[in-house]
N, C-alpha and C. Protein backbone atom coordinates (compact mmCIF):
# COMPACT_ATOMS: atom_id res chain seq x y z
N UNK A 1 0.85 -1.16 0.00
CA UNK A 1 0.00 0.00 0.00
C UNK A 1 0.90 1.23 0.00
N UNK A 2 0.47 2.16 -0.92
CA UNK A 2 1.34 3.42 -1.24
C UNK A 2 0.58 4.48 -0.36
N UNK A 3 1.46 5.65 -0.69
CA UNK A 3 0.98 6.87 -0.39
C UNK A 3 -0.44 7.15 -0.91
N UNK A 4 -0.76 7.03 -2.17
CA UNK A 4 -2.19 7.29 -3.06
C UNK A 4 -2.79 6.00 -2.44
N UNK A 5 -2.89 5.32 -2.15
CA UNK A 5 -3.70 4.21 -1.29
C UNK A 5 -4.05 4.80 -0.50
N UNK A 6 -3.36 5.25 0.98
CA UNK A 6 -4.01 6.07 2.26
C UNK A 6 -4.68 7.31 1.81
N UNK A 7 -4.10 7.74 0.77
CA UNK A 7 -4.91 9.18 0.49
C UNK A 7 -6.52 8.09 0.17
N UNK A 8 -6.27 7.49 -0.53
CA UNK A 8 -7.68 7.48 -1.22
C UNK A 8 -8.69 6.25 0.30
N UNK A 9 -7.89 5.66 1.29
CA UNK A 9 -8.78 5.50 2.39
C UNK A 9 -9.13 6.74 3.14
N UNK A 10 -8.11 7.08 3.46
CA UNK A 10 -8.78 8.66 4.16
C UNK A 10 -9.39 9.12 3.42
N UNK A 11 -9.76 9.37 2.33
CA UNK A 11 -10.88 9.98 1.94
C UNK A 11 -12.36 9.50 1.98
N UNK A 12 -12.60 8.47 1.46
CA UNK A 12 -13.37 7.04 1.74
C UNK A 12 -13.92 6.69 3.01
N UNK A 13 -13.15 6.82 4.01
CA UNK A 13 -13.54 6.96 5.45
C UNK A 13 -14.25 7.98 5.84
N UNK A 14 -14.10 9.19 5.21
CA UNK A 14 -14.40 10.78 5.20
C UNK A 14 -16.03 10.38 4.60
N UNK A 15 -16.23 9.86 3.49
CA UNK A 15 -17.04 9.95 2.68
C UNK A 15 -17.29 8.89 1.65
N UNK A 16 -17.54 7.46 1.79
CA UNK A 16 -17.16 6.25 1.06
C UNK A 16 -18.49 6.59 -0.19
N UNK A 17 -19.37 7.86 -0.11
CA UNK A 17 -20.20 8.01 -1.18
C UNK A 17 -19.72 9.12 -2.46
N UNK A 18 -17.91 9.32 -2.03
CA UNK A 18 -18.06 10.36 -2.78
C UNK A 18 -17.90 10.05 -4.35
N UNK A 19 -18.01 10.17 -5.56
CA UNK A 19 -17.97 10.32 -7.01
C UNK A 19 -16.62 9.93 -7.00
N UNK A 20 -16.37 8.81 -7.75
CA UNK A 20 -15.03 8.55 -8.57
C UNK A 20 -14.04 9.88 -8.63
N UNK A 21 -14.51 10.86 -9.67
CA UNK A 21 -13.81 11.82 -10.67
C UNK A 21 -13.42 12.90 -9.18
N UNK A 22 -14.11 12.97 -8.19
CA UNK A 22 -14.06 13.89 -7.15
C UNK A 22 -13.11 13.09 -6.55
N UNK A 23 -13.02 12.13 -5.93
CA UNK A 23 -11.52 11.44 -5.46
C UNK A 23 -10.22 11.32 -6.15
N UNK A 24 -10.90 11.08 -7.44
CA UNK A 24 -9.74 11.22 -8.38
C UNK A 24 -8.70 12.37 -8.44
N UNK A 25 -9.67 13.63 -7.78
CA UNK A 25 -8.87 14.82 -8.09
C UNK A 25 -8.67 15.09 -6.81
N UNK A 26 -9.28 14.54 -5.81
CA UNK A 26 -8.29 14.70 -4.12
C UNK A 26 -6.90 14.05 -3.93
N UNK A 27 -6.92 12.78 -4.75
CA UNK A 27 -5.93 12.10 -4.39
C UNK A 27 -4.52 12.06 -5.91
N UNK A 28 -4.81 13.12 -6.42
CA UNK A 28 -4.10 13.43 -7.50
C UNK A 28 -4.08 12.46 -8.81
N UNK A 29 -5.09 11.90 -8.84
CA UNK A 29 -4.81 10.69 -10.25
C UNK A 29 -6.26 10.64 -11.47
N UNK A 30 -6.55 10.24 -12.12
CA UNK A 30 -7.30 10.14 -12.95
C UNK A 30 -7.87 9.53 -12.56
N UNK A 31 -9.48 9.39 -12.98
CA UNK A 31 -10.62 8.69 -12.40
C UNK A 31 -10.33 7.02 -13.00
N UNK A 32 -10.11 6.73 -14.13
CA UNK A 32 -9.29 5.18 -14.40
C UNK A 32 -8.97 4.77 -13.02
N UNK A 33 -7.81 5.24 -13.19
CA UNK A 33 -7.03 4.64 -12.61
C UNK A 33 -6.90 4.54 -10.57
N UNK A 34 -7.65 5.77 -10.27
CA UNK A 34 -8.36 5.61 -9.15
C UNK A 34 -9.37 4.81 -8.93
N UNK A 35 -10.02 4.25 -9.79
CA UNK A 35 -11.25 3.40 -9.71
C UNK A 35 -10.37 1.81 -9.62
N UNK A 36 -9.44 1.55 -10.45
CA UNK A 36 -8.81 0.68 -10.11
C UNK A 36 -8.26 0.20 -8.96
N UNK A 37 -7.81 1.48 -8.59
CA UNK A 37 -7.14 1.31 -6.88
C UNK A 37 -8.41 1.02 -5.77
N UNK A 38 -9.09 1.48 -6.29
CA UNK A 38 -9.99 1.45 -5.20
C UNK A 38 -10.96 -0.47 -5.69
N UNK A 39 -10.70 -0.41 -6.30
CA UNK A 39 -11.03 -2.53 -6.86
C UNK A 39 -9.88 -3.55 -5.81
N UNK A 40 -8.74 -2.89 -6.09
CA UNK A 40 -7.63 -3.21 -5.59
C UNK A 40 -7.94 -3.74 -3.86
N UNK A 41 -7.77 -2.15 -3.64
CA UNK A 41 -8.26 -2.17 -1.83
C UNK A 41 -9.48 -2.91 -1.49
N UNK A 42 -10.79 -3.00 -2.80
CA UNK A 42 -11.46 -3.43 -2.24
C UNK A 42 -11.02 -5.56 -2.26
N UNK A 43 -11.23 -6.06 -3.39
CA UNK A 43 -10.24 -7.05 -3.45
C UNK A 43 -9.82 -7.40 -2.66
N UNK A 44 -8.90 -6.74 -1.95
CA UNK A 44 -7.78 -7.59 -0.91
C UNK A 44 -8.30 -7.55 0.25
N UNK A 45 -9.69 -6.85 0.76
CA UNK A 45 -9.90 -6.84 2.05
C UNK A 45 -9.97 -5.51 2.66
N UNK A 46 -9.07 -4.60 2.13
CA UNK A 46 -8.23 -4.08 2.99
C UNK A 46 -9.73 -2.46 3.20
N UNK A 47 -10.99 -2.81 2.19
CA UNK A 47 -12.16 -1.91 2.34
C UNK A 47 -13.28 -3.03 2.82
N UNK A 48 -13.83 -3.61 3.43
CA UNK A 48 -14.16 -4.53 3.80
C UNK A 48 -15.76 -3.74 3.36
N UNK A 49 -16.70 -2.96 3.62
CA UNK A 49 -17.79 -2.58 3.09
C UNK A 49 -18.00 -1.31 3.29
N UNK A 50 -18.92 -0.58 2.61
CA UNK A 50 -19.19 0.68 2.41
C UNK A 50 -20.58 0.65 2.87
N UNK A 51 -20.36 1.71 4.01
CA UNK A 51 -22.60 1.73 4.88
C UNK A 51 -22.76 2.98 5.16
N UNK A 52 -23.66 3.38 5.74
CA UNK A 52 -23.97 4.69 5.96
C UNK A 52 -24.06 4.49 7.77
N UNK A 53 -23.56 5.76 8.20
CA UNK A 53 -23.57 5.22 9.84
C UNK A 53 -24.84 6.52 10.12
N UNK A 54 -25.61 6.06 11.04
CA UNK A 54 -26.86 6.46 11.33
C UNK A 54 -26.68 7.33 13.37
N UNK A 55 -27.49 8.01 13.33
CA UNK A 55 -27.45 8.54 14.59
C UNK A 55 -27.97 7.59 15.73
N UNK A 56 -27.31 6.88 16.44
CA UNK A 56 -28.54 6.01 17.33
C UNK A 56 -29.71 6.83 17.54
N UNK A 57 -29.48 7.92 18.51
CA UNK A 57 -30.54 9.08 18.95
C UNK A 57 -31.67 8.94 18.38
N UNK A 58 -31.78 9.30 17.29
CA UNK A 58 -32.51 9.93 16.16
C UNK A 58 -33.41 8.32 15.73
N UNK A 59 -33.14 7.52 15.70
CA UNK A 59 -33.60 6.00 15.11
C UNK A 59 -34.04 5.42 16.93
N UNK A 60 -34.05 6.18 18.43
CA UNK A 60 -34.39 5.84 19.20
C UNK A 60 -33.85 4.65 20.38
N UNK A 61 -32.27 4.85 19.77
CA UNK A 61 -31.49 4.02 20.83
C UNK A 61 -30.47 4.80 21.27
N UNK A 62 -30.68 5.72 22.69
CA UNK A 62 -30.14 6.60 22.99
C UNK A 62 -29.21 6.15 24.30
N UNK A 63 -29.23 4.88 24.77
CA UNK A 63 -28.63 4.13 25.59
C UNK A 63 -27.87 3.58 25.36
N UNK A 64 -25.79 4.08 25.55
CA UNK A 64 -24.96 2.99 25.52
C UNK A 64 -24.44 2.39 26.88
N UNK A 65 -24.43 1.12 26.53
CA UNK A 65 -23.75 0.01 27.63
C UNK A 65 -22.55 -0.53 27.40
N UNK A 66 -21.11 -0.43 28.46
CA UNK A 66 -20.39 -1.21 28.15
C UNK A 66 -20.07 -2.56 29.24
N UNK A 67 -20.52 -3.63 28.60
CA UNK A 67 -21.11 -4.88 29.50
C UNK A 67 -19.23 -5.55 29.62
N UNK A 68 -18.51 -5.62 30.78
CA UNK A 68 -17.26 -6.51 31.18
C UNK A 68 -17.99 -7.79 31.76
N UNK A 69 -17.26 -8.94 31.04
CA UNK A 69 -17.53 -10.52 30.88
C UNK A 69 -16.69 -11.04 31.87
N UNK A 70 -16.65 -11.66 32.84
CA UNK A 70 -16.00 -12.75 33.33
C UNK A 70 -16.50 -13.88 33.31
N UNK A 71 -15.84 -15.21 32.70
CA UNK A 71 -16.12 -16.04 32.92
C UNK A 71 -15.20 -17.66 33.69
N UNK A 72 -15.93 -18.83 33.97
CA UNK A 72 -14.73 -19.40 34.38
C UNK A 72 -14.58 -20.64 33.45
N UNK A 73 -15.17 -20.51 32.58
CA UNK A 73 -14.66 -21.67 31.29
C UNK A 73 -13.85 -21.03 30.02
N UNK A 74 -13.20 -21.65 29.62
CA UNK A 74 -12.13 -20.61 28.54
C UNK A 74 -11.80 -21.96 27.48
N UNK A 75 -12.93 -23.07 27.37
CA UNK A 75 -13.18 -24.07 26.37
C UNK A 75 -13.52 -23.70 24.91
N UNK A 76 -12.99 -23.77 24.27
CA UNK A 76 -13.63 -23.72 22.75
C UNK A 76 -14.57 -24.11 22.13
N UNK A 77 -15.70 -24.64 23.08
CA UNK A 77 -16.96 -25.18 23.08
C UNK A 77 -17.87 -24.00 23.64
N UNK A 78 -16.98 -23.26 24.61
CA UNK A 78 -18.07 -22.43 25.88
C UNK A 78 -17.96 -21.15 24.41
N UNK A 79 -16.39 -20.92 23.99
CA UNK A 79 -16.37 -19.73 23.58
C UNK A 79 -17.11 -19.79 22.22
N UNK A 80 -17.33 -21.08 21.19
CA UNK A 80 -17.55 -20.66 20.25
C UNK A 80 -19.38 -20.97 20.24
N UNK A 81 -19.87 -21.25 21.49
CA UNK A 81 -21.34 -20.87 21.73
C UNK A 81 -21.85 -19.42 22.16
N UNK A 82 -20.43 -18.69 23.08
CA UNK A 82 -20.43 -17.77 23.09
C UNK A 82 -20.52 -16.43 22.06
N UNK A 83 -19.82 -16.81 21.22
CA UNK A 83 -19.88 -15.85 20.40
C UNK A 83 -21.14 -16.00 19.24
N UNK A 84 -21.42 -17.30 19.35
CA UNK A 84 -22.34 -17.47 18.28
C UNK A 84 -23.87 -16.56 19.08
N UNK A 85 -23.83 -16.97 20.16
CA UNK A 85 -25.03 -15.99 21.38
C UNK A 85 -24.83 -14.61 21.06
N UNK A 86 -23.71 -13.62 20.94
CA UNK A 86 -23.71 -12.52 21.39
C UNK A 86 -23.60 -11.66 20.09
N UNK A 87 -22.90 -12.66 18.91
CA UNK A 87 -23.45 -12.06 17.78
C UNK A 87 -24.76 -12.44 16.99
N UNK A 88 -25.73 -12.87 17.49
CA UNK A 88 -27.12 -12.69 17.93
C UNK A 88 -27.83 -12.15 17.88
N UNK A 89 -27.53 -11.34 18.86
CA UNK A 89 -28.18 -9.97 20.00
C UNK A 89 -27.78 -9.01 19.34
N UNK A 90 -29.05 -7.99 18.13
CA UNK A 90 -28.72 -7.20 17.54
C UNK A 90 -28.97 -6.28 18.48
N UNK A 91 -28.55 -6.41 19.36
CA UNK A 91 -28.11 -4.65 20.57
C UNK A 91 -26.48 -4.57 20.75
N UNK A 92 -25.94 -6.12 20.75
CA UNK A 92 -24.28 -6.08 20.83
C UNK A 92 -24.13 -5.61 19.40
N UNK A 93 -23.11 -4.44 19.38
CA UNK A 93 -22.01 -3.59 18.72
C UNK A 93 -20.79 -4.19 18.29
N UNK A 94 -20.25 -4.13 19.26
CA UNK A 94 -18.77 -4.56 19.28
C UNK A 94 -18.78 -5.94 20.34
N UNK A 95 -17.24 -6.49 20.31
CA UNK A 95 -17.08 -7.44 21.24
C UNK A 95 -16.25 -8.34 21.12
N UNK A 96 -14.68 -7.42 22.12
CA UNK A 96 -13.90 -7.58 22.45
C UNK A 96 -12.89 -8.87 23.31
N UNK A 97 -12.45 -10.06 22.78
CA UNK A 97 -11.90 -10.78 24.22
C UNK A 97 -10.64 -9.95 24.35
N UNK A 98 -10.64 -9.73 25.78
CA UNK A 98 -9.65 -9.12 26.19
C UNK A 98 -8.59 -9.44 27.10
N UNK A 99 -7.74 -9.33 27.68
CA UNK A 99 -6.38 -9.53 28.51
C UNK A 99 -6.59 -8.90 29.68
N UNK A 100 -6.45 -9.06 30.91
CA UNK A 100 -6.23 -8.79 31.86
C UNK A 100 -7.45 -9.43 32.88
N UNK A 101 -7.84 -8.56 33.81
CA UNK A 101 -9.15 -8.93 34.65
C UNK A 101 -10.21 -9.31 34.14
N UNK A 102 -10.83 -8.91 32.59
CA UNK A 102 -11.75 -8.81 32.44
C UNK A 102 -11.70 -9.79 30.62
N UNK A 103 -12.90 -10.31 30.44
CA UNK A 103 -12.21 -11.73 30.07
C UNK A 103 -13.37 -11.43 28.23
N UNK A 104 -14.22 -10.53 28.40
CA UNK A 104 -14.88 -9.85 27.43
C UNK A 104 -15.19 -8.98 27.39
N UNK A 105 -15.53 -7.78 26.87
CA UNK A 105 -16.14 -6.80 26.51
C UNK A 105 -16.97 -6.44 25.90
N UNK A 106 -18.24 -6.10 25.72
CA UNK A 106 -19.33 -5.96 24.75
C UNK A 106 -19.42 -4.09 24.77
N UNK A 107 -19.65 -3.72 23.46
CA UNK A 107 -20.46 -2.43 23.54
C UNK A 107 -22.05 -2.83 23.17
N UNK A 108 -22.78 -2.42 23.52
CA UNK A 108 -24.49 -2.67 23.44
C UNK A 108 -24.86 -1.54 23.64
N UNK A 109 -26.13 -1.02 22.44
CA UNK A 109 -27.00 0.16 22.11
C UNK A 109 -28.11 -0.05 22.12
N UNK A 110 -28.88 0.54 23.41
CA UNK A 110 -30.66 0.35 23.53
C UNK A 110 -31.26 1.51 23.49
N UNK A 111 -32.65 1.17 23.66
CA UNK A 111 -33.25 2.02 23.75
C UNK A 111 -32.91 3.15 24.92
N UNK A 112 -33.39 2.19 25.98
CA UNK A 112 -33.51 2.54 27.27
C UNK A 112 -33.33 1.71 28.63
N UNK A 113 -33.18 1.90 29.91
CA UNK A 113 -32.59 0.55 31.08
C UNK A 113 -33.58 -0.22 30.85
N UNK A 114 -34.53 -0.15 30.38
CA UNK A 114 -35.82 -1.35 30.31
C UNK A 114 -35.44 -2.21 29.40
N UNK A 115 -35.38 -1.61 28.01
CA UNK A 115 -34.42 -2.46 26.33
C UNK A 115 -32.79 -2.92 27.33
N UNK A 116 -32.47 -2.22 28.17
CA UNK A 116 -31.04 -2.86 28.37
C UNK A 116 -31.49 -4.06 29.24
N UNK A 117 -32.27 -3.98 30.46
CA UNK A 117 -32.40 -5.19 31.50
C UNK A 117 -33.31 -6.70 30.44
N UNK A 118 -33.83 -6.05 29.60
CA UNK A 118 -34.55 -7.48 29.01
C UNK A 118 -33.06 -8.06 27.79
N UNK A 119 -32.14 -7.47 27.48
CA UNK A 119 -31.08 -7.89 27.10
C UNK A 119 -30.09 -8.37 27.75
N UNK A 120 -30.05 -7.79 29.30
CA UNK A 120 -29.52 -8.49 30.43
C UNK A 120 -29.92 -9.71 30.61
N UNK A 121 -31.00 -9.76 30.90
CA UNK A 121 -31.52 -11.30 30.85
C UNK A 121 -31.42 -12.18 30.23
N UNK A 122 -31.36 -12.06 28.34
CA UNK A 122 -31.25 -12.97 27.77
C UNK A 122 -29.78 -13.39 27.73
N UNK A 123 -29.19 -12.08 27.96
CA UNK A 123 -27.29 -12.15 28.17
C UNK A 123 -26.93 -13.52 28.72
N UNK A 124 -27.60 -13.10 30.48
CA UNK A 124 -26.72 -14.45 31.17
C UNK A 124 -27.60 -15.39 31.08
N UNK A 125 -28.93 -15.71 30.46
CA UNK A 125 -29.47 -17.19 30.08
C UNK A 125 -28.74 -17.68 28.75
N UNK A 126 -27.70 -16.92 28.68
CA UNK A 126 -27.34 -17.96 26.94
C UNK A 126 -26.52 -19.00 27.42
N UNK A 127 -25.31 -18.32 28.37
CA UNK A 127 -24.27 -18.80 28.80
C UNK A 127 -24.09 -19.00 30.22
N UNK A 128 -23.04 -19.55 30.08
CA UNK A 128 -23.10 -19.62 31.84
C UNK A 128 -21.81 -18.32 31.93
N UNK A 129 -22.05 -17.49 32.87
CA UNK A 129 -21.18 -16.71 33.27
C UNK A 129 -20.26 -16.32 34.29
N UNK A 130 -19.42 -15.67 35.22
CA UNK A 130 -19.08 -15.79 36.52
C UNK A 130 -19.55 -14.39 36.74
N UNK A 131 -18.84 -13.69 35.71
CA UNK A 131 -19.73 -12.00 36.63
C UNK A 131 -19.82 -11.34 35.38
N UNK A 132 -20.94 -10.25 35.39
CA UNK A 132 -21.00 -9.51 34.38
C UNK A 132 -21.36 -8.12 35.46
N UNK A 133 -20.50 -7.30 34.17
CA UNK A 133 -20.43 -5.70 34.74
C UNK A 133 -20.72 -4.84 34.14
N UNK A 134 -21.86 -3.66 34.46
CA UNK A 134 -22.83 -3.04 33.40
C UNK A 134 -22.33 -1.76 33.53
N UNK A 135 -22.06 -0.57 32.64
CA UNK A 135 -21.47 0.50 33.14
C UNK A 135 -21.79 1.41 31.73
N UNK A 136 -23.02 2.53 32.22
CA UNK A 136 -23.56 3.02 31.39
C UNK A 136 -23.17 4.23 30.97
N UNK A 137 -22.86 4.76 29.80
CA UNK A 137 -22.28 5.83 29.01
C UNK A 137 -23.40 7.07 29.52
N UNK A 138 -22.82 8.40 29.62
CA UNK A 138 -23.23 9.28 29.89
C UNK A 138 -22.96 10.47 28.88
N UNK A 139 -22.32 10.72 28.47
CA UNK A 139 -22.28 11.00 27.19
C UNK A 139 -20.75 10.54 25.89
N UNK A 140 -20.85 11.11 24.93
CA UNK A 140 -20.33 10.45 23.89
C UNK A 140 -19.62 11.24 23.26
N UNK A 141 -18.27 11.54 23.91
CA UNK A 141 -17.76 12.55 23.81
C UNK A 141 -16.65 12.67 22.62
N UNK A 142 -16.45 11.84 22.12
CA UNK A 142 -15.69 11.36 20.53
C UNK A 142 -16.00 10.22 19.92
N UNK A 143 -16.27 10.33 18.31
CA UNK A 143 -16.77 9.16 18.36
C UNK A 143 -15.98 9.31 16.44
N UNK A 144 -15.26 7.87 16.33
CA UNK A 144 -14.52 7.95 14.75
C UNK A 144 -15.02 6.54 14.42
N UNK A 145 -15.03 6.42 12.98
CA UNK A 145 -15.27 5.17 12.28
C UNK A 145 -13.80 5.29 11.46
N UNK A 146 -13.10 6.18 11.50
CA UNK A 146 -11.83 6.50 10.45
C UNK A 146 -10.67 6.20 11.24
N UNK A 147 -9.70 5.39 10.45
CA UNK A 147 -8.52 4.83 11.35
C UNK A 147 -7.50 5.92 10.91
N UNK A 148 -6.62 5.86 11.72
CA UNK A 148 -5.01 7.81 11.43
C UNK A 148 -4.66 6.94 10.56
N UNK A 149 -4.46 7.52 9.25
CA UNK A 149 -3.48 7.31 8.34
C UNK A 149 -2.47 8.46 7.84
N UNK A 150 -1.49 8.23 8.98
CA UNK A 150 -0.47 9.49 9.03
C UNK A 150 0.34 9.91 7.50
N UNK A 151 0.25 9.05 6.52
CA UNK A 151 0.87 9.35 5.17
C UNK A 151 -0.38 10.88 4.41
N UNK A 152 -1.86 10.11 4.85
CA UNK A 152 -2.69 10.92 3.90
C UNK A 152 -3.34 12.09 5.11
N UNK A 153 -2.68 12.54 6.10
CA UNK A 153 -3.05 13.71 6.78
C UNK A 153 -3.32 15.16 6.27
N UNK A 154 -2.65 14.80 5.35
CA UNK A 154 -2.89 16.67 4.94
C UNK A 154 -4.00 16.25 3.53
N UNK A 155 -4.75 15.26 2.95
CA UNK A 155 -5.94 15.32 2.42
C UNK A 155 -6.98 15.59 3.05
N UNK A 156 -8.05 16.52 2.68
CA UNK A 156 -8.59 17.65 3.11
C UNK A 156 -9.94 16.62 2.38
């Protein structure tokens, strides 16, 4: 991946709806041949899909949760029922195994503590768990879908 590669993800990240010929001329190349690159990136993975990200608020899920997992089985039976459970539950977001004390991580988006406790419930009836820890967002004070790509910083 080159320099005109990150230019043309940072831009894409910015705006994955913008016009060929308009990227073409952010990232200095002809619409050809930018359209190619961008086959390329998509191809290899390295653009995995193009969506539109929506306001929770506004669509009525103004509640984030970040749920910490402990558990005391760490079987490849427990985990891969586990994950098959929690990607599921179209309220889990994200969901993290992690290192240290805490043995998962979920982000989860509800409505409200009522939409969160009836998701609580179905939480620890999937699996067996040792502790789960609920710790509710108060506000949302940065929020990126765009990863630093320090080569294409100064594309605007």
């Amino acid at each position: 991946m080159d320099a005109i590669d990150r230019k043309i993800l940072a831009c894409l990240q910015q705006d994955a709806g913008i016009a060929i010929a308009d990227l073409a001329h952010k990232v200095g190349l002809s619409p050809t041949p930018c359209w190619k690159r961008v086959q390329k990136l998509e191809n290899a993975g390295v653009i995995l899909r193009r969506v539109a990200l929506v306001d929770p608020h506004k669509i009525g899920l103004g509640l984030t949760v970040f749920v910490s997992i402990e558990t005391e089985d760490h079987s490849e039976p427990w985990l891969a029922r586990f994950a098959a459970e929690v990607s599921a539950m179209p309220e889990v977001m994200d969901v993290y195994r992690m290192a240290g004390d805490v043995d998962y991580l979920l982000r989860v988006v509800v409505a409200d503590t009522a939409a969160y406790d009836a998701f609580y419930r179905r939480l620890i009836a999937s699996v067996p768990l040792k502790k789960v820890t609920s710790r509710f967002a108060m506000e949302h004070v940065k929020s990126t879908t765009a990863y630093y790509l320090a080569e294409a910083a100064l594309v605007r």
